[in-house]
PDB file of N, CA and C in Angstrom:
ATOM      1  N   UNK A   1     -54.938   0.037 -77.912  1.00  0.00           N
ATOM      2  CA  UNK A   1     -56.292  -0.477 -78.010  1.00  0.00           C
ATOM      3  C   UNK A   1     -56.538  -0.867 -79.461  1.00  0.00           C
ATOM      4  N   UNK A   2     -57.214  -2.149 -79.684  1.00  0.00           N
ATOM      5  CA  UNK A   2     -57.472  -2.689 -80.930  1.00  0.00           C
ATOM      6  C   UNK A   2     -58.911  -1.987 -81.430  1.00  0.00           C
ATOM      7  N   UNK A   3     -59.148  -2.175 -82.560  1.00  0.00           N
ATOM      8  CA  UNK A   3     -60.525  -2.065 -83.435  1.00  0.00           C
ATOM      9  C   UNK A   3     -61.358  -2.859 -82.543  1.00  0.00           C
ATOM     10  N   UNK A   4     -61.129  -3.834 -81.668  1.00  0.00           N
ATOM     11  CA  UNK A   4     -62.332  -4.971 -80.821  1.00  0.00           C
ATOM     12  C   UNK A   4     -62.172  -4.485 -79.018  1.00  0.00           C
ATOM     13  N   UNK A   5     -61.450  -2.983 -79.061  1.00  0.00           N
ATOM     14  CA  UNK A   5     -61.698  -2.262 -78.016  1.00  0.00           C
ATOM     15  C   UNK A   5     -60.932  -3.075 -76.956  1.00  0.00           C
ATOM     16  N   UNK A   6     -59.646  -4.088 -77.141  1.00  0.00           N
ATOM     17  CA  UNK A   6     -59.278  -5.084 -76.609  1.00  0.00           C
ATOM     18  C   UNK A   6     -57.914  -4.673 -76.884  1.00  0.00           C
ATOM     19  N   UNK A   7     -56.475  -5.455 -75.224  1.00  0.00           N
ATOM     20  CA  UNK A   7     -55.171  -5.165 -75.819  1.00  0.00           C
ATOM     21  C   UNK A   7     -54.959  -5.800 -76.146  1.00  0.00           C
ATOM     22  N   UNK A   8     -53.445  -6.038 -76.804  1.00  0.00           N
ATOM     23  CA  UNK A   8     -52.361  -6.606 -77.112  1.00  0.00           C
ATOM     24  C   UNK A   8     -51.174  -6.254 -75.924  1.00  0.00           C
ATOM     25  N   UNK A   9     -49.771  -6.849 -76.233  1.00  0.00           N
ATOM     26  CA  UNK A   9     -49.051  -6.637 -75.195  1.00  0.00           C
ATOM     27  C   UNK A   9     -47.870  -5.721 -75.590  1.00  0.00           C
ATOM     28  N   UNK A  10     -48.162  -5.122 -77.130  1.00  0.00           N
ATOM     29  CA  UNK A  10     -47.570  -4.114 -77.702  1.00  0.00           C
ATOM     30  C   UNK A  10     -48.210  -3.390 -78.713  1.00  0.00           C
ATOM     31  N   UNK A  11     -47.752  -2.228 -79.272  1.00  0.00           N
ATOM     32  CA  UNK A  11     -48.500  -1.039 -80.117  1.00  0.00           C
ATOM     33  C   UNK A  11     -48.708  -2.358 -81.636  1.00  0.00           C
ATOM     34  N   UNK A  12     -49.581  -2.412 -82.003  1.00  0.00           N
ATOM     35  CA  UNK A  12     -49.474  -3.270 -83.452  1.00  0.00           C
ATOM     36  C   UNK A  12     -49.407  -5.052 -83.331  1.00  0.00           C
ATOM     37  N   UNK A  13     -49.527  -5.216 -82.066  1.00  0.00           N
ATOM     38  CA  UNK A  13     -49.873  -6.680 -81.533  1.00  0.00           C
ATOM     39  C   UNK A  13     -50.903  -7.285 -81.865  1.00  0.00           C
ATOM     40  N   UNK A  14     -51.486  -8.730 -81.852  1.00  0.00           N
ATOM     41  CA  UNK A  14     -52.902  -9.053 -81.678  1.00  0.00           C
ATOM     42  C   UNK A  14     -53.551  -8.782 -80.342  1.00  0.00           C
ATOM     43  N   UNK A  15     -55.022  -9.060 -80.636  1.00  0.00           N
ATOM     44  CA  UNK A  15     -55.422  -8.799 -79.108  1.00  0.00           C
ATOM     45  C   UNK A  15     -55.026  -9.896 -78.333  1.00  0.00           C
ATOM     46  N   UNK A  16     -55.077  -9.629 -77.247  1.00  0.00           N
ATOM     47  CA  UNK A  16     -54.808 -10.785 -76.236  1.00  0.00           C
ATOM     48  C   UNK A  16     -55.606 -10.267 -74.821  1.00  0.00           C
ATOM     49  N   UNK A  17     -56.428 -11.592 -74.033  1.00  0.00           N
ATOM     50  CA  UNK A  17     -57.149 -11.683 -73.334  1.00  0.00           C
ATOM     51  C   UNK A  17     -56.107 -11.596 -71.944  1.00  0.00           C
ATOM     52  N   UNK A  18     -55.116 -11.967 -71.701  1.00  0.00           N
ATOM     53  CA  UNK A  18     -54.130 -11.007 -70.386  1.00  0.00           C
ATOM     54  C   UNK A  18     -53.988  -9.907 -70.459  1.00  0.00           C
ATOM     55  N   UNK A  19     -53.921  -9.361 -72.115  1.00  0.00           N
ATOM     56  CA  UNK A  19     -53.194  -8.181 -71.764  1.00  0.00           C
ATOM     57  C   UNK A  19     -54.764  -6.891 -71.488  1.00  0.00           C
ATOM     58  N   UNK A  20     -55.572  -7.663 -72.329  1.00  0.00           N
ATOM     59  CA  UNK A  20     -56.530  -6.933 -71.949  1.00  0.00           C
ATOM     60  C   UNK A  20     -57.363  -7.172 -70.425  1.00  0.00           C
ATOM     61  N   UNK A  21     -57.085  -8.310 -69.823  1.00  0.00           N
ATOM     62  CA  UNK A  21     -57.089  -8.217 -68.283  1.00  0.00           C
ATOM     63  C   UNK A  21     -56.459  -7.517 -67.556  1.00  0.00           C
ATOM     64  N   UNK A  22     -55.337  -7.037 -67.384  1.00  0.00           N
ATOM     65  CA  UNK A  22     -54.462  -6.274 -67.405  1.00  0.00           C
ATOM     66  C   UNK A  22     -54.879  -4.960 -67.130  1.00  0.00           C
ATOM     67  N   UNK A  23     -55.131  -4.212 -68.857  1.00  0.00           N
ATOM     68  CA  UNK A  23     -55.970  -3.182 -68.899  1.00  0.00           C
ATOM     69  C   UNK A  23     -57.019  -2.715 -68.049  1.00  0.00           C
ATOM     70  N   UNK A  24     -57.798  -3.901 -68.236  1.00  0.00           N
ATOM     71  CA  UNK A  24     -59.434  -3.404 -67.930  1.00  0.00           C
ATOM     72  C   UNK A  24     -58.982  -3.245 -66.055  1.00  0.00           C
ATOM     73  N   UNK A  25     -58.306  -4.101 -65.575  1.00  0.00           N
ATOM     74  CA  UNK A  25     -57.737  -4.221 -64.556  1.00  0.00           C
ATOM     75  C   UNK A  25     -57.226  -2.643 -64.355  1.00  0.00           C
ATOM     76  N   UNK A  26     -56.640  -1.983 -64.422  1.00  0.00           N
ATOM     77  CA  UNK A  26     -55.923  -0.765 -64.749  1.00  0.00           C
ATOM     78  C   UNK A  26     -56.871   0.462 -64.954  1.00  0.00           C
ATOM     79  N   UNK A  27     -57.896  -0.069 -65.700  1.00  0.00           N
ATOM     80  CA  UNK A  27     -58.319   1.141 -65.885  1.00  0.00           C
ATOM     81  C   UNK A  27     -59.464   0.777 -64.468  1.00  0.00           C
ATOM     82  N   UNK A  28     -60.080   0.119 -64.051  1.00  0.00           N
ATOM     83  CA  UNK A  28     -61.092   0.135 -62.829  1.00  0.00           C
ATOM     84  C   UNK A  28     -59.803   1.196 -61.780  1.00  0.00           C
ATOM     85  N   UNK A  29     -58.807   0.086 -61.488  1.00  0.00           N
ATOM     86  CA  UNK A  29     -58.478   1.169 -60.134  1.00  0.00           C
ATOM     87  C   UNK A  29     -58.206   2.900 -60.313  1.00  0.00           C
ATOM     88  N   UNK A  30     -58.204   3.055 -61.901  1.00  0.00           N
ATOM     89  CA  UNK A  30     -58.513   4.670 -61.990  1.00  0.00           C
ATOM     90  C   UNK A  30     -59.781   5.387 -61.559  1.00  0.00           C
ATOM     91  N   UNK A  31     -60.847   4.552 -61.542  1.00  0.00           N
ATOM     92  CA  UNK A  31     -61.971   4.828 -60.837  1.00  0.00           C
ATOM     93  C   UNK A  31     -62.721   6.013 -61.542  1.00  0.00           C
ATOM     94  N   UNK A  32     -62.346   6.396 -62.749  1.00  0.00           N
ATOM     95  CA  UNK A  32     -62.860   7.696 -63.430  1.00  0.00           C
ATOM     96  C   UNK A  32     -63.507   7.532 -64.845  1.00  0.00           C
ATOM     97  N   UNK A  33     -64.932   8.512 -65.441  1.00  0.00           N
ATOM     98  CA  UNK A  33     -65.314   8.150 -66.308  1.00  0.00           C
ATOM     99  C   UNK A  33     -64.661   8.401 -67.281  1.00  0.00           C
ATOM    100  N   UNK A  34     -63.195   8.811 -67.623  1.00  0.00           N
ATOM    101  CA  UNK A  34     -62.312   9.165 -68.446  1.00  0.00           C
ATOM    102  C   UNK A  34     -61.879   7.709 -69.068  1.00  0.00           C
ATOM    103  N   UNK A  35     -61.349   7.235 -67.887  1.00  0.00           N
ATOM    104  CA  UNK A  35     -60.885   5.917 -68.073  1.00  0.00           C
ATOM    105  C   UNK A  35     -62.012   4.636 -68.961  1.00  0.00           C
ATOM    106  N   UNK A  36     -63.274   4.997 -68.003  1.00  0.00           N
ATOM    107  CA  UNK A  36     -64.194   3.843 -68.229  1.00  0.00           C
ATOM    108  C   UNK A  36     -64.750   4.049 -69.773  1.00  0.00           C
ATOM    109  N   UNK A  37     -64.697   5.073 -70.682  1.00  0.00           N
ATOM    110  CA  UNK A  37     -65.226   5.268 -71.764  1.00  0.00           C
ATOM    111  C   UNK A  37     -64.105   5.019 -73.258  1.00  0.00           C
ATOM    112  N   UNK A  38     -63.109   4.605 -72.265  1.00  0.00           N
ATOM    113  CA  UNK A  38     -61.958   4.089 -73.737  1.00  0.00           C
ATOM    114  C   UNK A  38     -62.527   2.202 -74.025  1.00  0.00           C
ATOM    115  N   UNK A  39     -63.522   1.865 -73.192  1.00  0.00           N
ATOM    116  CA  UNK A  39     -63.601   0.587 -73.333  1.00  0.00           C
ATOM    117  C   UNK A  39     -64.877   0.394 -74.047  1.00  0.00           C
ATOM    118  N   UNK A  40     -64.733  -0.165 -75.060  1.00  0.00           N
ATOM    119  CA  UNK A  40     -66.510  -0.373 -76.102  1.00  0.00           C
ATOM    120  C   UNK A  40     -66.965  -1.896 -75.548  1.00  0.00           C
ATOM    121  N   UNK A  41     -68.244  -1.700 -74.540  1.00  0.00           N
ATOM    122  CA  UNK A  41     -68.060  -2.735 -73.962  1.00  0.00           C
ATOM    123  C   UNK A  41     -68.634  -3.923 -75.098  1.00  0.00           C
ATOM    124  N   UNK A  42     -69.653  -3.454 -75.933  1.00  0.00           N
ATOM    125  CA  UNK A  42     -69.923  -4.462 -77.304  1.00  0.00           C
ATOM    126  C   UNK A  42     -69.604  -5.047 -77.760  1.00  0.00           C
ATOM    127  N   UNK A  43     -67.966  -4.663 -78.169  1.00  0.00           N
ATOM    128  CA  UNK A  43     -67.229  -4.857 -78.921  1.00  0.00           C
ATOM    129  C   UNK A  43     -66.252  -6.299 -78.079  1.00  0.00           C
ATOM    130  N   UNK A  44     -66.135  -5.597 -77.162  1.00  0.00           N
ATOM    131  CA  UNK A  44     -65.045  -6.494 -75.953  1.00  0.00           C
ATOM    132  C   UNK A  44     -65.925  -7.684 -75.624  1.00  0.00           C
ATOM    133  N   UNK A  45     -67.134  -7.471 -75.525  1.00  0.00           N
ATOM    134  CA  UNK A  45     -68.123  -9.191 -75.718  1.00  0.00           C
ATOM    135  C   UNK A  45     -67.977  -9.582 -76.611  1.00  0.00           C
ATOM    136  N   UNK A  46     -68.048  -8.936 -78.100  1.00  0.00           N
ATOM    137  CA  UNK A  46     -67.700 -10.197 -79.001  1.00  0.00           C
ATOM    138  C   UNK A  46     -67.008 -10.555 -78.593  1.00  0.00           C
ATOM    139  N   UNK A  47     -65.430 -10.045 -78.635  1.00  0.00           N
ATOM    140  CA  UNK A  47     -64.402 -10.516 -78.838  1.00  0.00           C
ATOM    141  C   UNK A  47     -63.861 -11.806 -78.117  1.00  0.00           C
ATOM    142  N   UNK A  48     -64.437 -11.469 -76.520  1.00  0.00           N
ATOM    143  CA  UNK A  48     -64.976 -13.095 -75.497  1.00  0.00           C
ATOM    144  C   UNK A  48     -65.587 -13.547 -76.311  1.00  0.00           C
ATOM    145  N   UNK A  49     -66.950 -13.554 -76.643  1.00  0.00           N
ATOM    146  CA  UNK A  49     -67.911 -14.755 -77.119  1.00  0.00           C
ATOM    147  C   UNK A  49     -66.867 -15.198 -78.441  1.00  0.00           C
ATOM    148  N   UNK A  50     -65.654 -14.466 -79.517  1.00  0.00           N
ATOM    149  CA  UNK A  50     -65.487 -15.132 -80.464  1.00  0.00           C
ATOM    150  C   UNK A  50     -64.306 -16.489 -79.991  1.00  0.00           C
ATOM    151  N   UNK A  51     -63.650 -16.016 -78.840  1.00  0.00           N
ATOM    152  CA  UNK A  51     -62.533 -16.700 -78.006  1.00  0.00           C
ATOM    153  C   UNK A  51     -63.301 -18.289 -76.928  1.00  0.00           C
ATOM    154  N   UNK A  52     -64.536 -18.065 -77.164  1.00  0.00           N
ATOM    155  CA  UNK A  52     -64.840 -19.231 -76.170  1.00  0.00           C
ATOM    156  C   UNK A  52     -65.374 -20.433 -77.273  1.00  0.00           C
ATOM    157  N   UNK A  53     -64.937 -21.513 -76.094  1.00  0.00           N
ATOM    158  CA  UNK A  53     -65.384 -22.524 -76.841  1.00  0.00           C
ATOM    159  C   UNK A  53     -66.572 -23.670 -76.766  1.00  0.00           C
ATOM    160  N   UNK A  54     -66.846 -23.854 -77.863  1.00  0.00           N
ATOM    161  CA  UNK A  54     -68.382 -24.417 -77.450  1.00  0.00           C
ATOM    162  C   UNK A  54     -67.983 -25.986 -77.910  1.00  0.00           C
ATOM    163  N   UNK A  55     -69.164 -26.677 -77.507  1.00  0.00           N
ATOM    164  CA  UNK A  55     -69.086 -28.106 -77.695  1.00  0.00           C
ATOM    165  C   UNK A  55     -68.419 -28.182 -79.283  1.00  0.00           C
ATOM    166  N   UNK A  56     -69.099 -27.956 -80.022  1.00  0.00           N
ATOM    167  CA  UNK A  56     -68.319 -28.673 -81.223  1.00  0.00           C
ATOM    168  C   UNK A  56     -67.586 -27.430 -82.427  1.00  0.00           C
ATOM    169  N   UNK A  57     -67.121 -26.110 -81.564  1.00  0.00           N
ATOM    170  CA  UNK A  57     -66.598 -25.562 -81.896  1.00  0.00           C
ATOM    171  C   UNK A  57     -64.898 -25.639 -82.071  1.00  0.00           C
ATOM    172  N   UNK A  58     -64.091 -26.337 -83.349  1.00  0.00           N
ATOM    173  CA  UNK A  58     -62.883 -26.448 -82.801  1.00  0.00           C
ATOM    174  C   UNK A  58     -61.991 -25.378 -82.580  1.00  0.00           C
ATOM    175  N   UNK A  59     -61.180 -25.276 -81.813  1.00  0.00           N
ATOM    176  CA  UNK A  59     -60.154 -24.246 -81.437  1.00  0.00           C
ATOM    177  C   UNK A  59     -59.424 -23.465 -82.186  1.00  0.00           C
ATOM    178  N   UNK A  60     -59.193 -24.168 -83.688  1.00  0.00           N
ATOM    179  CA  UNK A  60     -58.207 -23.349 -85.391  1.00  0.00           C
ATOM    180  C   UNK A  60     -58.433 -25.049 -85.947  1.00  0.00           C
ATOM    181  N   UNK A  61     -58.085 -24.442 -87.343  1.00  0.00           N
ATOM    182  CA  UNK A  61     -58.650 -25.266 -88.423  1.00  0.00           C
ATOM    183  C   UNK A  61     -57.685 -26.365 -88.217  1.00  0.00           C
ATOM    184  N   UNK A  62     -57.764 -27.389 -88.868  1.00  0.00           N
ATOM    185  CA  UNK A  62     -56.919 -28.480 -89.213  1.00  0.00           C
ATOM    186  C   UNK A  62     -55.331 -28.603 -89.544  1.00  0.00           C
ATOM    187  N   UNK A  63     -55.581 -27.214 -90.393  1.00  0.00           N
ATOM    188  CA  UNK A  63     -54.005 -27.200 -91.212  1.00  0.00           C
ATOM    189  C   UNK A  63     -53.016 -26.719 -89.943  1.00  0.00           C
ATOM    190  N   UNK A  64     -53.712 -25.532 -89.314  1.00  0.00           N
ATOM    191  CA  UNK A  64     -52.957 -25.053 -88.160  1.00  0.00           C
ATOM    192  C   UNK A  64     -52.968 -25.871 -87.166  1.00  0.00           C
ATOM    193  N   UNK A  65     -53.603 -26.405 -86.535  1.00  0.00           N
ATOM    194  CA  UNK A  65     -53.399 -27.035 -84.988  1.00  0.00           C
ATOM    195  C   UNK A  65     -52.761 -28.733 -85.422  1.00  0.00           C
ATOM    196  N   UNK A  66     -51.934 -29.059 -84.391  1.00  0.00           N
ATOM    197  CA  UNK A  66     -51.412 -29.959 -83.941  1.00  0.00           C
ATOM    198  C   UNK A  66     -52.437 -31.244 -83.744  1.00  0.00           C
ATOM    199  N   UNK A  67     -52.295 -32.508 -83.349  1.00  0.00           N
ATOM    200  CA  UNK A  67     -52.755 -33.256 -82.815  1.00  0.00           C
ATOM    201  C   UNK A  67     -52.665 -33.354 -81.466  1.00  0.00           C
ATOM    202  N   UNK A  68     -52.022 -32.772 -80.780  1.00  0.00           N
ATOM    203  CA  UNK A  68     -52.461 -32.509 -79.465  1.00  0.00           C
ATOM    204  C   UNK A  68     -53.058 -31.559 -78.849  1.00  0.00           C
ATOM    205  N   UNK A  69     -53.173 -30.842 -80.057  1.00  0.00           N
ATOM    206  CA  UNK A  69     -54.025 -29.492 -79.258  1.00  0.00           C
ATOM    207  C   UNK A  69     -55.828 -29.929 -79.479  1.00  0.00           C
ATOM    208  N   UNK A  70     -56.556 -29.898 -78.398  1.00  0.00           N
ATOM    209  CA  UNK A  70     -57.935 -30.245 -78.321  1.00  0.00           C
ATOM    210  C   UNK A  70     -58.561 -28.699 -77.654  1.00  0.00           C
ATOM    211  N   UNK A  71     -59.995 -29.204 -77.888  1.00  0.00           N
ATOM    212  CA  UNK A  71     -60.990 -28.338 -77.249  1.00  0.00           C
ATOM    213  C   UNK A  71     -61.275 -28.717 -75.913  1.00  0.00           C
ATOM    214  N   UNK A  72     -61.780 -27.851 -75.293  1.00  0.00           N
ATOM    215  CA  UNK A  72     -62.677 -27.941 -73.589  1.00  0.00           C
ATOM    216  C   UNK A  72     -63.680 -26.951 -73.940  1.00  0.00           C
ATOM    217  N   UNK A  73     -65.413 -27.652 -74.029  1.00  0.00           N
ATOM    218  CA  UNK A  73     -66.015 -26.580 -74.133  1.00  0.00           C
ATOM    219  C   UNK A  73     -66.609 -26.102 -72.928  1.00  0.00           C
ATOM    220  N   UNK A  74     -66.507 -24.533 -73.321  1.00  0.00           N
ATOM    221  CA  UNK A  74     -66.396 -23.625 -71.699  1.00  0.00           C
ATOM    222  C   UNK A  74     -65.230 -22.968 -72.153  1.00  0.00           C
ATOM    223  N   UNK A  75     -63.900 -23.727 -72.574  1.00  0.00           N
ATOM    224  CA  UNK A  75     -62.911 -22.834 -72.085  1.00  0.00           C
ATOM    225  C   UNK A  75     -62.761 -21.562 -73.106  1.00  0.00           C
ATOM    226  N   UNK A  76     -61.675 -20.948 -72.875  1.00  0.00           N
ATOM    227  CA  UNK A  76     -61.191 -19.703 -74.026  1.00  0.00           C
ATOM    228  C   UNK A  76     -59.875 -19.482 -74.335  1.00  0.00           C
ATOM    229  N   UNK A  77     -59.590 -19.476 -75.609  1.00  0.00           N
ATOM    230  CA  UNK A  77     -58.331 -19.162 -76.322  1.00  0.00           C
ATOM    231  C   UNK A  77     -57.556 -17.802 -75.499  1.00  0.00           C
ATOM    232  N   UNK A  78     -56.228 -17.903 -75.389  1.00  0.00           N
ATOM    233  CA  UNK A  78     -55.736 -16.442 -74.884  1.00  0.00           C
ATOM    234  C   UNK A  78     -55.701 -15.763 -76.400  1.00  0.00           C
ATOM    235  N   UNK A  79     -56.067 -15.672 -77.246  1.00  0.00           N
ATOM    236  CA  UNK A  79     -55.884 -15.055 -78.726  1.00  0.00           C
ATOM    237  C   UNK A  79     -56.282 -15.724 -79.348  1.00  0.00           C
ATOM    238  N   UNK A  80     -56.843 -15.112 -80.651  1.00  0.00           N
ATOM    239  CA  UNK A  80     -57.290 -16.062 -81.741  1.00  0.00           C
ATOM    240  C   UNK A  80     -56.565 -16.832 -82.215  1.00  0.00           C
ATOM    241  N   UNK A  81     -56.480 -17.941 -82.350  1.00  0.00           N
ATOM    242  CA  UNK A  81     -56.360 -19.237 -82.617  1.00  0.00           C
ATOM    243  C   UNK A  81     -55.069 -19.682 -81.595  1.00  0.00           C
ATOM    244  N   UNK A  82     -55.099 -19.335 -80.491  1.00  0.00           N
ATOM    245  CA  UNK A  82     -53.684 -19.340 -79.343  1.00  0.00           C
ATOM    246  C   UNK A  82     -54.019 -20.394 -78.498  1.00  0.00           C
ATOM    247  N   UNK A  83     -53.427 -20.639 -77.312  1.00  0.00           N
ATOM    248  CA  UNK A  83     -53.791 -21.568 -76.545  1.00  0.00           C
ATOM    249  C   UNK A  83     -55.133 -21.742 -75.592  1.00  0.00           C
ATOM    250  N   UNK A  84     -55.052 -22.808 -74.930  1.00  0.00           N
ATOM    251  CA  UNK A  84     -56.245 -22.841 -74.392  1.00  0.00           C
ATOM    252  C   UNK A  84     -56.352 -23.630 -72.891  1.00  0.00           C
ATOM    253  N   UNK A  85     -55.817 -22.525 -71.870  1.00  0.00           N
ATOM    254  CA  UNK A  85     -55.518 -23.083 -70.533  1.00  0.00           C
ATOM    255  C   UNK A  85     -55.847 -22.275 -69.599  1.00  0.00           C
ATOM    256  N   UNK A  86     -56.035 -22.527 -68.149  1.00  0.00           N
ATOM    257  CA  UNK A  86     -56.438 -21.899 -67.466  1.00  0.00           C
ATOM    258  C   UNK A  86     -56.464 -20.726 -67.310  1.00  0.00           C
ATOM    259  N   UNK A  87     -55.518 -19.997 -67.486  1.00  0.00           N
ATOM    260  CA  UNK A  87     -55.384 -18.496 -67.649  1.00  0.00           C
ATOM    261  C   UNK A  87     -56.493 -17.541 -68.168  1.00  0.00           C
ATOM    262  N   UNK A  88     -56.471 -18.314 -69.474  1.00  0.00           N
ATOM    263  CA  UNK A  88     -57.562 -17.278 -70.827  1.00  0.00           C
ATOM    264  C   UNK A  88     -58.697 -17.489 -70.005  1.00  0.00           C
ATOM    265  N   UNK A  89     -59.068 -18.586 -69.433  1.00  0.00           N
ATOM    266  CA  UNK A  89     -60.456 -18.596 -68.698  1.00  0.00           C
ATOM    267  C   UNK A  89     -60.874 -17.970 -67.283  1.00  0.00           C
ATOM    268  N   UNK A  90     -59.469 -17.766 -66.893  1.00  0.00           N
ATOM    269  CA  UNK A  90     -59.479 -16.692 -65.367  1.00  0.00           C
ATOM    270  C   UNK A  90     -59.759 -15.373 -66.187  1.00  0.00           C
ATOM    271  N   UNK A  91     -58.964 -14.847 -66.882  1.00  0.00           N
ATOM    272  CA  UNK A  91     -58.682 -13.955 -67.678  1.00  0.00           C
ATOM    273  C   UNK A  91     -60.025 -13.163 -68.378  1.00  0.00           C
ATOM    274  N   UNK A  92     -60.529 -14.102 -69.395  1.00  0.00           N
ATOM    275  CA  UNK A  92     -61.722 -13.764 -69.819  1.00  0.00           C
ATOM    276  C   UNK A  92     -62.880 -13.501 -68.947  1.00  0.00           C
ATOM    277  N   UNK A  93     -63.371 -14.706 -67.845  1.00  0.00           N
ATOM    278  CA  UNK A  93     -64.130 -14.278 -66.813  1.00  0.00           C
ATOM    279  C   UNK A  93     -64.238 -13.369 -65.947  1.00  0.00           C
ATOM    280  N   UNK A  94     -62.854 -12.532 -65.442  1.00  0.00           N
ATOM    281  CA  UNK A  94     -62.964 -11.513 -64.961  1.00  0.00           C
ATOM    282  C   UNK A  94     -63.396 -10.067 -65.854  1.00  0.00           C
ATOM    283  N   UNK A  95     -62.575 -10.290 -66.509  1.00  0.00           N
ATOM    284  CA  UNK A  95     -62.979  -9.304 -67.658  1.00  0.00           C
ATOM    285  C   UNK A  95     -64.596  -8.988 -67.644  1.00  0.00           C
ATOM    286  N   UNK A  96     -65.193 -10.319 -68.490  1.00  0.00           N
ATOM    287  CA  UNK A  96     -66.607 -10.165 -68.378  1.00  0.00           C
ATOM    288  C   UNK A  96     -67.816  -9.945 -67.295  1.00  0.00           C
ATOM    289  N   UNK A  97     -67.053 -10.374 -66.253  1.00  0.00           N
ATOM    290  CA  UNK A  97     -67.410 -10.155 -65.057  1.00  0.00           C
ATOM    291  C   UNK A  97     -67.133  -8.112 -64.690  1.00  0.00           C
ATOM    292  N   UNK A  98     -66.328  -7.600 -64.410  1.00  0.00           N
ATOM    293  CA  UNK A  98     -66.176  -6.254 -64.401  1.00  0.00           C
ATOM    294  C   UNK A  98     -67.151  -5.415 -65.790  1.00  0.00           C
ATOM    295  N   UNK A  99     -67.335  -5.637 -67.184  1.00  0.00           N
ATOM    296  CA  UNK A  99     -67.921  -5.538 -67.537  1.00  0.00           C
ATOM    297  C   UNK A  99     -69.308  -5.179 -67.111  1.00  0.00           C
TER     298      UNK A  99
END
């Protein structure tokens, strides 16, 4: 678990929005308040709201992204400054949705 209450897909990873689908996924079918209190749900909204994208929000700065990499606003990065495809947006929505 990260400082943004979010996984990665290893100990010392970035966060990532599968792996923390995954998780949150994992910890519901435990069904116990043991489980449900390792998750800061505050924290895990930023971390969606910092991953989504808005109209004229771009996706990573200039120096980093490509010319083919564009925005969709609505959608969400699987990681900060990572891709941006259907997944992160199944991914993130459920999340926030169980939330």
């Amino acid at each position: 678990v990260s400082t943004q209450s979010t996984w990665g897909g290893a100990p010392f990873t970035e966060p990532h929005v599968a792996s923390t689908y995954a998780a949150i996924c994992a910890i519901m079918n435990l069904q116990c308040e043991e489980a449900y209190s390792i998750v800061d749900r505050p924290k895990m909204l930023d971390y969606l709201y910092r991953l989504k994208h808005n109209v004229d929000t771009p996706i990573c700065s200039p120096q980093v992204c490509s010319q083919s990499r564009t925005t969709y606003p609505g959608g969400f990065q699987i990681h900060e400054n990572g891709e941006n495809d259907l997944r992160s947006v199944y991914c993130s929505l459920v999340v926030s949705d169980v939330l």
